[in-house]
C-alpha atoms as a PDB file:
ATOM      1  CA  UNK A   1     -10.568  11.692   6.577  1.00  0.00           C
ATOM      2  CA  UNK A   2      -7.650  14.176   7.218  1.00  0.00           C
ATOM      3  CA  UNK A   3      -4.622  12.583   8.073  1.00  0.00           C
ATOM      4  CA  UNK A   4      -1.152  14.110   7.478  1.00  0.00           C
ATOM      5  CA  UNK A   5       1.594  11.941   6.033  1.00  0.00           C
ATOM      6  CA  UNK A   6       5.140  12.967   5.952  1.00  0.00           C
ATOM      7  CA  UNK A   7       6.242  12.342   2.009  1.00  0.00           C
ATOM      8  CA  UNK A   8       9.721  12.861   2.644  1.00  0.00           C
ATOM      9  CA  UNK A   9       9.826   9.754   5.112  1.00  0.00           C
ATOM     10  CA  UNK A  10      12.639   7.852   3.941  1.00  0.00           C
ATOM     11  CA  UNK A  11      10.106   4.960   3.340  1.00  0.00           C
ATOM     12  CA  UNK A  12       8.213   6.563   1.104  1.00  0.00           C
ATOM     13  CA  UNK A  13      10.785   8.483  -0.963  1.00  0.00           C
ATOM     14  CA  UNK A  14      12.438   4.794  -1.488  1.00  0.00           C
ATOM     15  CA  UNK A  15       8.862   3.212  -2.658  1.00  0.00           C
ATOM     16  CA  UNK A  16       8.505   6.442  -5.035  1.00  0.00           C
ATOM     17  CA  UNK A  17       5.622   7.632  -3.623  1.00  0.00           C
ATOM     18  CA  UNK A  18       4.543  10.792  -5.459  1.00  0.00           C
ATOM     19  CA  UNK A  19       1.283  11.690  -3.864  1.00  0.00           C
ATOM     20  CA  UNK A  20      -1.702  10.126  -1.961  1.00  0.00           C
ATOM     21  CA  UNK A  21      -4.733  10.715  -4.316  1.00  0.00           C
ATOM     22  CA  UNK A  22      -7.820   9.793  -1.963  1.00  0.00           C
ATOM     23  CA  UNK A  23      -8.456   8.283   1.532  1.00  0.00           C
ATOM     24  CA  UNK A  24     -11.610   7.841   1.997  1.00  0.00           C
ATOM     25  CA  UNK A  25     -13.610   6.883   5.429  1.00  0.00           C
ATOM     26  CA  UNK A  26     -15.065   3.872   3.597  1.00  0.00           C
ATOM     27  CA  UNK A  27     -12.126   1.827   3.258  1.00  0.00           C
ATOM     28  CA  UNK A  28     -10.788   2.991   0.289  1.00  0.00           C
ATOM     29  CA  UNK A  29      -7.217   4.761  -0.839  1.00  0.00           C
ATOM     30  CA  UNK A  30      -5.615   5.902  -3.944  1.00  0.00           C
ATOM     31  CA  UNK A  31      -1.777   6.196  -4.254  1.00  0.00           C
ATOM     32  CA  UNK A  32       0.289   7.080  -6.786  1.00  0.00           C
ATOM     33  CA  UNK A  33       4.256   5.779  -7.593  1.00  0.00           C
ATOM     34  CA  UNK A  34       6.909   7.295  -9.308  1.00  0.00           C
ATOM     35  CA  UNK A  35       8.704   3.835 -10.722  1.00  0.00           C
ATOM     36  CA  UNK A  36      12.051   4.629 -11.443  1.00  0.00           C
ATOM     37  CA  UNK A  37      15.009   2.451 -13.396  1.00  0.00           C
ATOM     38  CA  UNK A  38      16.750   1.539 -10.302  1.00  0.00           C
ATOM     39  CA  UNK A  39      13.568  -0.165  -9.389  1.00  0.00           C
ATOM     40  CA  UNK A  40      13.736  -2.753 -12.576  1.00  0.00           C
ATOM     41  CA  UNK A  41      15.115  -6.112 -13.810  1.00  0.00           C
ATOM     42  CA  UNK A  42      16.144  -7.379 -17.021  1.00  0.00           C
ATOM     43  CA  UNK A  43      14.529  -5.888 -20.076  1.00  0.00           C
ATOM     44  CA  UNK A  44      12.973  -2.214 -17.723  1.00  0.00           C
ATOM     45  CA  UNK A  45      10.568  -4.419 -15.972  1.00  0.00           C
ATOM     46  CA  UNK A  46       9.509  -3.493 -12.708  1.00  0.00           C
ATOM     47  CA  UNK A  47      10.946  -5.623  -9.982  1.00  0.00           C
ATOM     48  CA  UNK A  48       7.901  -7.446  -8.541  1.00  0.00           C
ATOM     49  CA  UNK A  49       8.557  -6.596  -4.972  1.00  0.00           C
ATOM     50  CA  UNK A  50       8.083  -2.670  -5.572  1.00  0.00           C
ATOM     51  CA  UNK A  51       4.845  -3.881  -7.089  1.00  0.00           C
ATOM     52  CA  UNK A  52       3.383  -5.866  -4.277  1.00  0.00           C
ATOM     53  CA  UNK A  53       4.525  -3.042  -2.059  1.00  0.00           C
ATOM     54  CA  UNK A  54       2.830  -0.906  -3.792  1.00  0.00           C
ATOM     55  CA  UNK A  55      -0.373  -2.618  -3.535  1.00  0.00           C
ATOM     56  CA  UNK A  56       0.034  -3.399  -0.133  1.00  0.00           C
ATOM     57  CA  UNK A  57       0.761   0.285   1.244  1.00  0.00           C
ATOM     58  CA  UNK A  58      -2.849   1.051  -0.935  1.00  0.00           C
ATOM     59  CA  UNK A  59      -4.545  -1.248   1.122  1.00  0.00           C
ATOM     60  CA  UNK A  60      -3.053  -0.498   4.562  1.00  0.00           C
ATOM     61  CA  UNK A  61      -3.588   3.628   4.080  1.00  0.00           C
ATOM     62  CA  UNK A  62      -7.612   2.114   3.026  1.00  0.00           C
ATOM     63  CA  UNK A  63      -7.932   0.418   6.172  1.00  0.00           C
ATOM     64  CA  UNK A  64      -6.519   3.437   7.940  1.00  0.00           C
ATOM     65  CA  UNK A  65      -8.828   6.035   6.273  1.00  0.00           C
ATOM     66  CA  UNK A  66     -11.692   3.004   7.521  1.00  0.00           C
ATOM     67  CA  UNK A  67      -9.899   2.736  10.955  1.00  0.00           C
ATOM     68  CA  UNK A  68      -8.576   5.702  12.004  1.00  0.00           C
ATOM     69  CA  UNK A  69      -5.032   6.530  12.911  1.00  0.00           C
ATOM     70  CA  UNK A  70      -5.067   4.753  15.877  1.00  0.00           C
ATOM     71  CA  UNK A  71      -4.254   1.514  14.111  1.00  0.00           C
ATOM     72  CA  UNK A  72      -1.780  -0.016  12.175  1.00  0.00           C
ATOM     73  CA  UNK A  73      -2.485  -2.569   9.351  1.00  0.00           C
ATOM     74  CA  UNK A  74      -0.417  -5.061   9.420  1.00  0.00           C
ATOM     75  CA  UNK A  75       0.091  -7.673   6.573  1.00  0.00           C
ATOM     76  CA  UNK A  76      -0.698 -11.552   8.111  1.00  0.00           C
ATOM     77  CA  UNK A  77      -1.181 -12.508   4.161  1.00  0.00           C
ATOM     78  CA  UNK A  78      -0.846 -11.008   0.950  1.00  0.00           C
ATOM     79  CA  UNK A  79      -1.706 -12.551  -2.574  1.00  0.00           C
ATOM     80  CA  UNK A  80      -0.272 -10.933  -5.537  1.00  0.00           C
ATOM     81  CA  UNK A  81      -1.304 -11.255  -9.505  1.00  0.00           C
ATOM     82  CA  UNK A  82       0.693 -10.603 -12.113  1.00  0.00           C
ATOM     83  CA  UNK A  83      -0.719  -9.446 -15.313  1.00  0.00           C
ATOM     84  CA  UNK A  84       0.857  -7.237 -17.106  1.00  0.00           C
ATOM     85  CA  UNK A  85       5.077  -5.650 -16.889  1.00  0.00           C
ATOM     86  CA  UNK A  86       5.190  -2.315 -14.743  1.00  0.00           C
ATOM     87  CA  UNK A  87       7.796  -0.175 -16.737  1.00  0.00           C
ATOM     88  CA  UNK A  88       9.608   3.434 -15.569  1.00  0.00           C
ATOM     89  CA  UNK A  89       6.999   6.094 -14.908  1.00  0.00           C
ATOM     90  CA  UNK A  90       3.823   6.983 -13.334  1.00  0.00           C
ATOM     91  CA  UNK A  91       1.613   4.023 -11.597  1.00  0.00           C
ATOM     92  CA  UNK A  92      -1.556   3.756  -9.585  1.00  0.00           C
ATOM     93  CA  UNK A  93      -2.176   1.690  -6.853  1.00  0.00           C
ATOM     94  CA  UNK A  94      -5.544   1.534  -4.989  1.00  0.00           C
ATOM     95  CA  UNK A  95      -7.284  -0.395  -2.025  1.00  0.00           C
ATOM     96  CA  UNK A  96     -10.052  -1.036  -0.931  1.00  0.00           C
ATOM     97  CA  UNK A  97     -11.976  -3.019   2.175  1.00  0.00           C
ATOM     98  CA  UNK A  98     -13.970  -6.340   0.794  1.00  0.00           C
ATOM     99  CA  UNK A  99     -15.060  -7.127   4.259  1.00  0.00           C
ATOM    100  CA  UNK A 100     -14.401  -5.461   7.163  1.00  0.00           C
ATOM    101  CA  UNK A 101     -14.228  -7.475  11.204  1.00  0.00           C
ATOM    102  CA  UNK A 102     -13.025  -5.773  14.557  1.00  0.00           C
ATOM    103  CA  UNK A 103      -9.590  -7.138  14.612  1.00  0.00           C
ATOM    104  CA  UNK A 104      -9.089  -8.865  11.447  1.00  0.00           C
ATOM    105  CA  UNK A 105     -10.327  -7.517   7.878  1.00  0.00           C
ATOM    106  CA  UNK A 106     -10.061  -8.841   4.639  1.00  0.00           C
ATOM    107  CA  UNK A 107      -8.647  -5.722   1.577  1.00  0.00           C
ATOM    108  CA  UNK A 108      -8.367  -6.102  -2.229  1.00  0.00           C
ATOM    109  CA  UNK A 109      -5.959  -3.541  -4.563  1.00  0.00           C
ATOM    110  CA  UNK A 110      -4.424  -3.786  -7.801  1.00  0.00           C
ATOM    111  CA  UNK A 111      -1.748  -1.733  -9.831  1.00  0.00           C
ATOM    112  CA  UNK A 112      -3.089   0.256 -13.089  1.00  0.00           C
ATOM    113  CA  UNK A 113      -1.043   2.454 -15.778  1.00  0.00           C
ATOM    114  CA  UNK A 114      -2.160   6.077 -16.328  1.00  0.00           C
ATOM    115  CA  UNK A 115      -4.459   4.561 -19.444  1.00  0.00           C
ATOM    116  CA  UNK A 116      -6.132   2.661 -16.516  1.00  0.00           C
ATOM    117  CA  UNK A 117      -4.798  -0.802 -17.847  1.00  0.00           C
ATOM    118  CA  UNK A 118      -4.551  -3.176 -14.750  1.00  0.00           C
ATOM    119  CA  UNK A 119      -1.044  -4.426 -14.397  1.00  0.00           C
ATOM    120  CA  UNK A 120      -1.561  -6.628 -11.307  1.00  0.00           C
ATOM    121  CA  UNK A 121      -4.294  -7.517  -8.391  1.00  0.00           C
ATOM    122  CA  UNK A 122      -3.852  -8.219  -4.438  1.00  0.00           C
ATOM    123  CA  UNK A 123      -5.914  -9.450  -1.626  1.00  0.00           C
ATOM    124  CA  UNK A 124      -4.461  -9.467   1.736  1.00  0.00           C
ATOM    125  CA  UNK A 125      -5.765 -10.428   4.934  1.00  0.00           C
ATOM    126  CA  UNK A 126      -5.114  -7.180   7.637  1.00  0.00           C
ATOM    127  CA  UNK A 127      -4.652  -7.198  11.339  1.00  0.00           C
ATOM    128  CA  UNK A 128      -5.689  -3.927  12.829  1.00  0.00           C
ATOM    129  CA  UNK A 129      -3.519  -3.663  15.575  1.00  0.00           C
ATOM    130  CA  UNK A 130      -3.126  -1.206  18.056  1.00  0.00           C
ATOM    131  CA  UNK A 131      -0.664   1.276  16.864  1.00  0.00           C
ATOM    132  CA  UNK A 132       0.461   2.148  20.544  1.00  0.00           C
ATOM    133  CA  UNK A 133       1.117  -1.220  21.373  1.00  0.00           C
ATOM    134  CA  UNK A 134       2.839  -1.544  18.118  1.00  0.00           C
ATOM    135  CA  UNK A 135       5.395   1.472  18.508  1.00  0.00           C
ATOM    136  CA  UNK A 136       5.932   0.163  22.203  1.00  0.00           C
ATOM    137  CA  UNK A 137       7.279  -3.162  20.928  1.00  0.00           C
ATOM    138  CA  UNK A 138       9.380  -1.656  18.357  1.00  0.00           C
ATOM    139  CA  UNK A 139      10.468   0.586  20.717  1.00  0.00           C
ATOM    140  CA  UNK A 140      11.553  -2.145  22.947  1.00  0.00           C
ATOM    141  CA  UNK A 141      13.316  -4.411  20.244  1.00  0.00           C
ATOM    142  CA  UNK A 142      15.456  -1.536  19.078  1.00  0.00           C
ATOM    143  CA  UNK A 143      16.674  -1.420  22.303  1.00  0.00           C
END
C-alpha cells in the first residue's frame, strides 16, 4: 500500500516517530520511535503512556494499510502489557490484525528493542470509522 504520511506533523515529531518501516495490505505495520529523555520517569524509564501510544499508532497505521485511507481507526479499547523498561533510544513498535469485521476489528502489537527483546504487548479493539464523517465532526466541534 502507498500512502504518504507527513513526518513533520506535530503529532508525530512529539511521539518521536523516526520512520514507518512497513504497511502492508494484510493488516500489518512496522514503526519505529526515537524515545528521548524528556519522554522518561524516575530512574530513564520510559513513561508508559509514550509506550501504549506507541503500540497503538502500530496498530491503527495496520488497520489502515488493511482498510485503506478512507478510514480512521479509532481506539474503543486498548490493553497494554508491561514487560520489560523502555529506556532513551531506538524502539519498534508493530501491529497487526488478529481478526478482522466490517465495522469493528480486533489488532494485537507489542514494543521490541533493536536486539528484538519484547518490552511490552497490546490488543485493542478498532472501530473503522469513516474518516469523512470523522473530520466533519471535528470540524464542527472546533467551531
Amino acid at each position: 500500500m502507498t500512502q504518504a504520511f507527513d513526518l513533520q506533523d506535530p503529532l508525530y515529531k512529539m511521539m518521536g516517530l523516526a520512520r514507518i518501516v512497513v504497511m502492508n495490505p494484510e493488516g500489518r505495520a512496522t514503526l519505529e520511535y526515537h524515545a528521548r529523555e524528556e519522554m522518561c520517569h524516575s530512574g530513564g524509564v520510559v513513561q508508559g503512556g509514550f509506550i501504549s501510544g506507541w503500540i497503538d499508532a502500530a496498530m491503527a497505521h495496520a488497520a489502515i494499510a488493511r482498510n485503506g485511507p478512507d478510514i480512521t481507526p479509532m481506539s474503543l479499547e486498548l490493553k497494554v502489557s508491561f514487560f520489560a523498561p523502555a529506556r532513551p533510544g531506538l524502539v519498534i513498535a508493530e501491529g497487526w490484525v488478529e481478526r478482522h469485521g466490517k465495522r469493528t476489528s480486533f489488532y494485537e502489537g507489542h514494543l521490541k528493542s533493536p536486539e528484538g527483546t519484547v518490552l511490552a504487548k497490546a490488543t485493542s479493539t478498532i472501530l473503522l470509522a469513516d474518516r469523512a464523517r470523522v473530520e466533519d465532526a471535528s470540524k464542527k466541534a472546533r467551531g
